[in-house]
Protein backbone atom coordinates (compact mmCIF):
# COMPACT_ATOMS: atom_id res chain seq x y z
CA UNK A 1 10.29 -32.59 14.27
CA UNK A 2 10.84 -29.03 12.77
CA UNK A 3 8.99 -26.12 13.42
CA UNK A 4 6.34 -24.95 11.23
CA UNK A 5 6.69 -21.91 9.67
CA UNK A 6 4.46 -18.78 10.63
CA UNK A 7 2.49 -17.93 7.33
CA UNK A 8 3.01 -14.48 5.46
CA UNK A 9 -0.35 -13.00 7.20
CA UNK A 10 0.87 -14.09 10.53
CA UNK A 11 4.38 -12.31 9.44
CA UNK A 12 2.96 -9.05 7.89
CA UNK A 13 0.71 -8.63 11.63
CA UNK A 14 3.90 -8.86 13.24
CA UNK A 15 5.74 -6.42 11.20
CA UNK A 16 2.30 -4.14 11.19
CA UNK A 17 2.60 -4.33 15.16
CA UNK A 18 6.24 -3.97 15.52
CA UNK A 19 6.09 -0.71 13.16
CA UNK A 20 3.36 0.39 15.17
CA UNK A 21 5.04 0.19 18.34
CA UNK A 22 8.44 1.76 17.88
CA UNK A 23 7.12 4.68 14.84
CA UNK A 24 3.80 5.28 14.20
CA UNK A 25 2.48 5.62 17.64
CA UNK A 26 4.63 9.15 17.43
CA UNK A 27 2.91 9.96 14.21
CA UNK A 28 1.13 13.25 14.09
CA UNK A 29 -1.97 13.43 11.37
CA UNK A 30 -2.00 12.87 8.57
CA UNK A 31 1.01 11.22 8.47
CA UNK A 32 -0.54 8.39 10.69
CA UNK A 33 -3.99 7.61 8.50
CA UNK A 34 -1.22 7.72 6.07
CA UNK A 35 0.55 4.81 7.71
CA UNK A 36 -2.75 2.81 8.38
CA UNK A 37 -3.92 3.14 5.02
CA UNK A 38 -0.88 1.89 3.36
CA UNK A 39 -0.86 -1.51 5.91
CA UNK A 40 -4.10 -2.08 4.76
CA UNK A 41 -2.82 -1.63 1.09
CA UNK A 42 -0.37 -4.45 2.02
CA UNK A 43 -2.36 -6.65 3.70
CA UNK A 44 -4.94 -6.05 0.83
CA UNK A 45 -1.92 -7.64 -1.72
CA UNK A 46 -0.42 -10.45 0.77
CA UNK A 47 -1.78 -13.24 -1.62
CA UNK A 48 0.64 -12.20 -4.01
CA UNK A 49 3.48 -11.43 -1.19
CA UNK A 50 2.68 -15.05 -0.08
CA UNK A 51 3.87 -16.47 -3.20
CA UNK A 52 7.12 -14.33 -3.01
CA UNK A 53 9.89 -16.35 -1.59
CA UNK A 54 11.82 -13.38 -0.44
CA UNK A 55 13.93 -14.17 3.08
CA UNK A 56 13.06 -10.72 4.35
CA UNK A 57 8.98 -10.10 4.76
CA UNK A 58 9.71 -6.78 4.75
CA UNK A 59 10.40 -6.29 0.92
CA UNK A 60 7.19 -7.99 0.03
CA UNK A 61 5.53 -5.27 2.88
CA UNK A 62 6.94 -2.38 1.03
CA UNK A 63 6.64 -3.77 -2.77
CA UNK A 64 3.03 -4.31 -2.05
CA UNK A 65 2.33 -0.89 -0.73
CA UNK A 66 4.45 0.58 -4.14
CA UNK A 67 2.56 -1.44 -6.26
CA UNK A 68 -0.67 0.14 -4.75
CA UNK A 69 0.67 3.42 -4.39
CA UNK A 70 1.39 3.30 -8.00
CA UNK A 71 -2.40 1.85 -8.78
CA UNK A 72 -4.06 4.47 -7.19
CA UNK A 73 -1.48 7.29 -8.63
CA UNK A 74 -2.15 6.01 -12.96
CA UNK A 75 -6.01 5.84 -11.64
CA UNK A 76 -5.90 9.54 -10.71
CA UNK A 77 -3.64 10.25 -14.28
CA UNK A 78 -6.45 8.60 -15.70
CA UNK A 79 -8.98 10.59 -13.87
CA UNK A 80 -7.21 13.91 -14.86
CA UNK A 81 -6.89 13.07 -18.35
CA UNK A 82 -10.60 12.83 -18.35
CA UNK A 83 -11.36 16.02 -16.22
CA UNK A 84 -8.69 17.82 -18.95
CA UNK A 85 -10.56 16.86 -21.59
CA UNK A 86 -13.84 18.08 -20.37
CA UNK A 87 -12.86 21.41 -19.54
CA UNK A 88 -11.20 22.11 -22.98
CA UNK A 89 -14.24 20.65 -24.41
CA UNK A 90 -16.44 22.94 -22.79
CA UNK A 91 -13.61 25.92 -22.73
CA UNK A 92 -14.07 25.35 -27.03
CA UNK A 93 -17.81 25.74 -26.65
CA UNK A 94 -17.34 29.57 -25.21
């Protein structure tokens, strides 16, 4: 009989610890609720990672924290543009 083969969750944990172990345990803040929040981010996007047949988990780890890295960066552009526009609406009124 083969062995089964660990799923992506059980893979990502491993990686998470791993990383933890040998670099982020030397982090300083902020750099290391930096480091936590972006595992979360990929743990947050493993059912797509799961579907990825990649060999190497760690290219789905760090295209899922891009991804939401890049989510969160066009959500503040898009919070901006609105603030923009509301302060040269208002700077018009003066």
């Amino acid at each position: 009989m083969g062995r089964t083969l660990p799923s992506y969750r059980m893979v990502l944990e491993h990686e998470r610890d791993l990383w933890i172990k040998h670099f982020a345990k030397r982090l300083r803040e902020p750099y290391r609720t930096s480091f936590d929040y972006l595992w979360e981010k990929a743990f947050q996007l493993a059912d797509a990672s799961s579907a990825n047949t990649r060999p190497v988990a760690l290219d789905n780890i760090l295209m899922s924290m891009v991804v939401a890295q890049q989510a969160e960066i066009q959500l503040l552009q898009k919070d901006l543009k609105v603030l923009q526009k509301q302060v040269n609406d208002n700077s018009e009124l003066l």
